[in-house]
N, C-alpha and C. Protein backbone atom coordinates (compact mmCIF):
# COMPACT_ATOMS: atom_id res chain seq x y z
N UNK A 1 60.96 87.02 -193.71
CA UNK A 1 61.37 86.70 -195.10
C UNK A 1 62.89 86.44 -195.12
N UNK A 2 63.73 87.52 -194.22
CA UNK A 2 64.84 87.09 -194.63
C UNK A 2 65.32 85.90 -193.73
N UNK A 3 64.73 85.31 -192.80
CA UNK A 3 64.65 84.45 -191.84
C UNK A 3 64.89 82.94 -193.07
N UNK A 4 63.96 82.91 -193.18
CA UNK A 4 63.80 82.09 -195.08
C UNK A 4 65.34 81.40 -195.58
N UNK A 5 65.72 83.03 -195.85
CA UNK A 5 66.94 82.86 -197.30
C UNK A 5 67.65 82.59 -196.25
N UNK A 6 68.03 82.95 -195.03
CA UNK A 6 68.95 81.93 -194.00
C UNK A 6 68.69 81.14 -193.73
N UNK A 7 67.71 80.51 -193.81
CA UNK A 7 67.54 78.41 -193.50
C UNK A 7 67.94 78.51 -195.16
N UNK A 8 67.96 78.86 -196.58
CA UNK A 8 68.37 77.86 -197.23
C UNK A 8 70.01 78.09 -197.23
N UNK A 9 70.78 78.93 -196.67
CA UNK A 9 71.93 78.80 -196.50
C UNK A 9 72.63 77.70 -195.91
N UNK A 10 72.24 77.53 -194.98
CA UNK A 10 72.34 76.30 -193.88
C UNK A 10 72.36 75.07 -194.91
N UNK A 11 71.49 74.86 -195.61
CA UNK A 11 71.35 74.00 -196.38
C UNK A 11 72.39 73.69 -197.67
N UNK A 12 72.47 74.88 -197.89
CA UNK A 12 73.59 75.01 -198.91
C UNK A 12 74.63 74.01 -199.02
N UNK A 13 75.17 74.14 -197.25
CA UNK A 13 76.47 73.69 -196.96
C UNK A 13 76.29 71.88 -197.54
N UNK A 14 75.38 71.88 -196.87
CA UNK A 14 75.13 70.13 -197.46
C UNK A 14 75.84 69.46 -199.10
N UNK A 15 75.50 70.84 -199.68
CA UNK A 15 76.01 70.35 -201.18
C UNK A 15 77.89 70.21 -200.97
N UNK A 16 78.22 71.22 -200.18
CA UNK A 16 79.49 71.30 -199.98
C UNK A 16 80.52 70.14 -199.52
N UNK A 17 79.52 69.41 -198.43
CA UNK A 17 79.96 67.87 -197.40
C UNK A 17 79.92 66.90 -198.69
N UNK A 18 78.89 67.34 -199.82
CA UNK A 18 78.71 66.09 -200.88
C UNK A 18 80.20 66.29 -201.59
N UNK A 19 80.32 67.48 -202.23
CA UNK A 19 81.66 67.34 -203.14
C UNK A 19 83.22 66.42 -202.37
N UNK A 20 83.44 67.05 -200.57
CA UNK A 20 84.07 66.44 -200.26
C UNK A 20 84.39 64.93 -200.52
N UNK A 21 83.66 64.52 -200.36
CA UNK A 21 83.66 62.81 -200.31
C UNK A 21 84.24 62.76 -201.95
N UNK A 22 83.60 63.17 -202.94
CA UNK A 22 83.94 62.92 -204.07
C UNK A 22 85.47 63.45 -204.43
N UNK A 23 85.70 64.18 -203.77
CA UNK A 23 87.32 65.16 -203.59
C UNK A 23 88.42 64.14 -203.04
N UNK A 24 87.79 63.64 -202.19
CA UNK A 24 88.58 62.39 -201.57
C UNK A 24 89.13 61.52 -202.27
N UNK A 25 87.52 60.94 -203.31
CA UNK A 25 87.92 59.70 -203.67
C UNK A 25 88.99 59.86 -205.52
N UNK A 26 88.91 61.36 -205.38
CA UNK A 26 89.65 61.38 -206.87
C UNK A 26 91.33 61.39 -206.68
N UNK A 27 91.88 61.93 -205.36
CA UNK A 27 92.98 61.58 -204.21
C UNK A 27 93.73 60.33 -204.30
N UNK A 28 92.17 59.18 -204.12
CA UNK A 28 92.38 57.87 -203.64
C UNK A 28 92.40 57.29 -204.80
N UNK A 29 91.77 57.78 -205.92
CA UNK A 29 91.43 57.19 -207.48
C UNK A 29 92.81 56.55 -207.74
N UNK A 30 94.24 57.41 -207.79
CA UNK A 30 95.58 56.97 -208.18
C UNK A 30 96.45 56.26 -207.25
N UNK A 31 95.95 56.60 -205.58
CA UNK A 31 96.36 55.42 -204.88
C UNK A 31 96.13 54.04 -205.07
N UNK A 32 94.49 54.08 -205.54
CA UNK A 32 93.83 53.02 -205.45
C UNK A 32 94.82 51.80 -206.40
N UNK A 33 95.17 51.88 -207.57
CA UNK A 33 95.91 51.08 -208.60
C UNK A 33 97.26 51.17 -207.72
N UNK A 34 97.68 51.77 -206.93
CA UNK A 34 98.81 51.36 -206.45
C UNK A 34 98.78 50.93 -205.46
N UNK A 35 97.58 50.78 -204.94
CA UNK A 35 97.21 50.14 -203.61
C UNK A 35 97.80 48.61 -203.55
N UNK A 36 97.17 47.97 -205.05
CA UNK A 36 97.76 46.71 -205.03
C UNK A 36 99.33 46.52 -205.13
N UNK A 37 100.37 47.02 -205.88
CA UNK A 37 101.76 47.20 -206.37
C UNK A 37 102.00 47.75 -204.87
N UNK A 38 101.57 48.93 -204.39
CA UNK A 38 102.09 50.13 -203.06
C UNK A 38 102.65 49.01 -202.12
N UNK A 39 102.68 47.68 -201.72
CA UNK A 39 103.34 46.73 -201.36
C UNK A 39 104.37 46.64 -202.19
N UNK A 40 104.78 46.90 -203.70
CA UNK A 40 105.73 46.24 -204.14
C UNK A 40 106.95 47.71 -203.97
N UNK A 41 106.41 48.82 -204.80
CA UNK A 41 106.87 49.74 -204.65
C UNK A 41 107.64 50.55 -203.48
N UNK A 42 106.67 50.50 -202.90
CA UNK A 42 106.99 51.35 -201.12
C UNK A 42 108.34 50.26 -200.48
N UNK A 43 108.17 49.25 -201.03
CA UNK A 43 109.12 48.23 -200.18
C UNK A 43 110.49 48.33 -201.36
N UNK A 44 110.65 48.77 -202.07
CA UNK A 44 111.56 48.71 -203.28
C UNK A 44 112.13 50.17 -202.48
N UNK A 45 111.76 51.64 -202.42
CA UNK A 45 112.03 52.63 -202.34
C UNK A 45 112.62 52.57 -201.08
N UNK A 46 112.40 51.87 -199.55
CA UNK A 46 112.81 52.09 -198.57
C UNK A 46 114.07 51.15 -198.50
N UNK A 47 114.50 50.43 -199.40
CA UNK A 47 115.80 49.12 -199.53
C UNK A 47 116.31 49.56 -200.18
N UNK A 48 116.10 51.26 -200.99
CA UNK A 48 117.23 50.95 -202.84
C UNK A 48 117.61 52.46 -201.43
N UNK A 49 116.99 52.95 -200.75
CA UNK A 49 117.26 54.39 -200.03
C UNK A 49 118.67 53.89 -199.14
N UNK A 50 118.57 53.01 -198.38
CA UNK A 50 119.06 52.32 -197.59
C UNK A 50 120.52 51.89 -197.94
N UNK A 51 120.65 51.08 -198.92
CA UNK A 51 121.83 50.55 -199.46
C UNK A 51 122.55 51.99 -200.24
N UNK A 52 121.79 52.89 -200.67
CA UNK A 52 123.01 53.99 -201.49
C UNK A 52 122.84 54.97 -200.24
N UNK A 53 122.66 54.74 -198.95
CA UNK A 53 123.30 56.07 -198.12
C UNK A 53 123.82 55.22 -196.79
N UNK A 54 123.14 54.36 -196.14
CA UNK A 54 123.62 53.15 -195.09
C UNK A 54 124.24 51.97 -195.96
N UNK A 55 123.67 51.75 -196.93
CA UNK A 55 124.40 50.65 -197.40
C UNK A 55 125.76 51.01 -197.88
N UNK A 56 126.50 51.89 -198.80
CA UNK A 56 127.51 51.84 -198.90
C UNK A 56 128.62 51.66 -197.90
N UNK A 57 128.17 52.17 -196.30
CA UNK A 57 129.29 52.07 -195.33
C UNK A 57 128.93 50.47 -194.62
N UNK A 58 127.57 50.21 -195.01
CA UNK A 58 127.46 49.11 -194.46
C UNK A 58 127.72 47.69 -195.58
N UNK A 59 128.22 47.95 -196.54
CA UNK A 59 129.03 46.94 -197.87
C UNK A 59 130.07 46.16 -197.06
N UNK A 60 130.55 44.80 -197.30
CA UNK A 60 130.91 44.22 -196.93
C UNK A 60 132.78 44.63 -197.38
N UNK A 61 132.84 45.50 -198.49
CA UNK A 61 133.61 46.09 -198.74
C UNK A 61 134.48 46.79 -197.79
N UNK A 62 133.79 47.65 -197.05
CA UNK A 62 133.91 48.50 -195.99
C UNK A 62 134.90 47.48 -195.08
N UNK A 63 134.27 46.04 -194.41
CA UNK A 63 134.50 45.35 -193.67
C UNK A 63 135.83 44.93 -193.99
């Protein structure tokens, strides 16, 4: 009998592998809309980083 209630444990876990996936995609839900822009953005943030800590010594000013 109690052999039983341990196979439906085992089983249990299954429900657990299901939520994952759905855990994922709520993660990916707010990437997803920036997925398209995340080209515009990501490339804006690594050039505006650049010019106010390398760029100021690298200003033609400097030169």
């Amino acid at each position: 009998m109690r052999s039983t209630l341990h196979r439906p444990e085992p089983t249990t876990p299954d429900v657990d592998p299901d939520p994952p996936p759905p855990g994922h995609d709520d993660p990916v839900d707010p990437p997803v809309p920036e997925g398209l822009p995340q080209g515009d953005p990501p490339s804006h943030p690594p050039p505006m980083r650049m010019p106010g800590g390398n760029g100021a010594p690298r200003l033609p000013h400097e030169h």
